[in-house]
C-alpha atoms as a PDB file:
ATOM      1  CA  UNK A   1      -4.452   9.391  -0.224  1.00  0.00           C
ATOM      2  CA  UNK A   2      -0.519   9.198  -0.460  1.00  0.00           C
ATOM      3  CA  UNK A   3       1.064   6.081   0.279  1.00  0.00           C
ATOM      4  CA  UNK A   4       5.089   4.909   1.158  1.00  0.00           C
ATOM      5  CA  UNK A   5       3.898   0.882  -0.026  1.00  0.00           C
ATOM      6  CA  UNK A   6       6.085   1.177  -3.454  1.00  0.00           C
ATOM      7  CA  UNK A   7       9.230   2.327  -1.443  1.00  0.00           C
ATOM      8  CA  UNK A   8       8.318  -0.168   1.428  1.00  0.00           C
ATOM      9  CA  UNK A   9       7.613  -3.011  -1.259  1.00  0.00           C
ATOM     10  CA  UNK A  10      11.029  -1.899  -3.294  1.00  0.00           C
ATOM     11  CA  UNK A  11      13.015  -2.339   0.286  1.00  0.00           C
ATOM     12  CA  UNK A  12      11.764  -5.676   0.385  1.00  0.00           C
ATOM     13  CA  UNK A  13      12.410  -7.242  -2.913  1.00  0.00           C
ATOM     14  CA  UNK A  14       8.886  -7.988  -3.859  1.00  0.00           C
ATOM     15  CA  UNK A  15       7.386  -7.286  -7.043  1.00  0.00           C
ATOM     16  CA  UNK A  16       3.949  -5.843  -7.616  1.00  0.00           C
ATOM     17  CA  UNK A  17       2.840  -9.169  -8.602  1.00  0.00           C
ATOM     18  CA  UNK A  18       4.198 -11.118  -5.495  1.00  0.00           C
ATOM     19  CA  UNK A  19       2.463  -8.358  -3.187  1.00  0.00           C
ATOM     20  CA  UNK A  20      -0.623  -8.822  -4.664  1.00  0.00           C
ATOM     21  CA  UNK A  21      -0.466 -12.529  -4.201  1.00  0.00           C
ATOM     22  CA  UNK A  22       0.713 -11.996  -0.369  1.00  0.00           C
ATOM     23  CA  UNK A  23      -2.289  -9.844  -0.557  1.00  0.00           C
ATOM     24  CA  UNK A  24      -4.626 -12.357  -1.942  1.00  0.00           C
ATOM     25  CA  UNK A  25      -5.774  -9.078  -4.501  1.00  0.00           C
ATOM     26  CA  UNK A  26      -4.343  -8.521  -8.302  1.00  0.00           C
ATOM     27  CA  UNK A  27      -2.029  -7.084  -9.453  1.00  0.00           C
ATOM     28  CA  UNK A  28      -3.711  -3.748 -10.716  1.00  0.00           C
ATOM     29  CA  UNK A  29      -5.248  -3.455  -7.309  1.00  0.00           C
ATOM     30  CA  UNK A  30      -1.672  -2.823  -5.823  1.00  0.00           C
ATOM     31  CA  UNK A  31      -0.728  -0.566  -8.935  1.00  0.00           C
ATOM     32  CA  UNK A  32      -4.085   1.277  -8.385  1.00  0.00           C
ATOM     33  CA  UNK A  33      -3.176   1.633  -4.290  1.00  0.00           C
ATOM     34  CA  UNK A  34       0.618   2.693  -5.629  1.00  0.00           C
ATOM     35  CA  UNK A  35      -0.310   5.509  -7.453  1.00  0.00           C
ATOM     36  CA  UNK A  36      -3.033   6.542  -5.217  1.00  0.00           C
ATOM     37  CA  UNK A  37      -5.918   5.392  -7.620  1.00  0.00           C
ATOM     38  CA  UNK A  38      -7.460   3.479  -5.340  1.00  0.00           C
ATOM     39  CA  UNK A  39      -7.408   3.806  -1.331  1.00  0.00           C
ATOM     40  CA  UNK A  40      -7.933  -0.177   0.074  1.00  0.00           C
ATOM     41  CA  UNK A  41     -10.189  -1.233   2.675  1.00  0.00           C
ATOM     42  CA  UNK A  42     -10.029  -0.541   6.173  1.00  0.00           C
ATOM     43  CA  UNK A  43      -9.371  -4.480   6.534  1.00  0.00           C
ATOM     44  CA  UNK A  44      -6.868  -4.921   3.281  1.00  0.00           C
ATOM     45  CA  UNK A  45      -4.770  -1.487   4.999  1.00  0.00           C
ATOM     46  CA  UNK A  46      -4.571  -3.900   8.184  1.00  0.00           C
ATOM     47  CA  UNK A  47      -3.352  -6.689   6.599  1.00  0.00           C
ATOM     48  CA  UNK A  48      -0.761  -4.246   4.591  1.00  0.00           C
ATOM     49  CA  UNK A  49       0.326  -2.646   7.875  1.00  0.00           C
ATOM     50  CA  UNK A  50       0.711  -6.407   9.466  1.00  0.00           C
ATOM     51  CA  UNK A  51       2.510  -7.277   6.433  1.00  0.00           C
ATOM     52  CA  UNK A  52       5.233  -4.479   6.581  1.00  0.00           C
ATOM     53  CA  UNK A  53       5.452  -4.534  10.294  1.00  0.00           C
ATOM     54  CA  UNK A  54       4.259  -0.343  10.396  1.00  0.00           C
ATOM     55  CA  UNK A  55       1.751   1.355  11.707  1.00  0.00           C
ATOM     56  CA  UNK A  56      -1.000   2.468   9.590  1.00  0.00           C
ATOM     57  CA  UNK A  57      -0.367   5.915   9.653  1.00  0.00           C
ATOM     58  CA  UNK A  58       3.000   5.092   8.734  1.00  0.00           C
ATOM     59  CA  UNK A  59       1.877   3.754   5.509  1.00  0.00           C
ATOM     60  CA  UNK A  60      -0.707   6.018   4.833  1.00  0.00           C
ATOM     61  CA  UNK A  61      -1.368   9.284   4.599  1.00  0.00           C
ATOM     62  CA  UNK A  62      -3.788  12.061   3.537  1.00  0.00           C
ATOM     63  CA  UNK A  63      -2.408  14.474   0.562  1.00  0.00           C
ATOM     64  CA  UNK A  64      -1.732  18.401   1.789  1.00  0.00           C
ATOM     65  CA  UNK A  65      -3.731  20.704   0.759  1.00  0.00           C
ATOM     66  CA  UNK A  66      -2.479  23.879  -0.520  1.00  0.00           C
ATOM     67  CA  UNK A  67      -2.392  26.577   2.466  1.00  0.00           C
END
């Protein structure tokens, strides 16, 4: 699964480290979600979409597959 949260975490300021503490997870867990690794809980997406003020959807999304 693709995600935007580097670009929406880089618009903020944050680094990885200060995410993962407003995240109450590590560090590698966010570098993990980053670079698709790892796709978070359906609870730890909410609190990521509450956190950037965006949908869901807007945050995540499923990778194309090749037509």
């Amino acid at each position: 699964m693709k995600n935007l949260i580097r670009d929406l975490r880089g618009a903020q300021g944050w680094s990885q480290a200060h995410l993962a503490d407003l995240l109450n997870v590590s560090r590698q867990t966010v570098i993990a979600i980053e670079t698709g690794r790892y796709d978070p809980s359906l609870p730890l997406a909410f609190t990521i979409s509450k956190l950037f003020a965006q949908p869901i959807e807007a945050i995540f999304f499923p990778e194309q597959e090749p037509a």
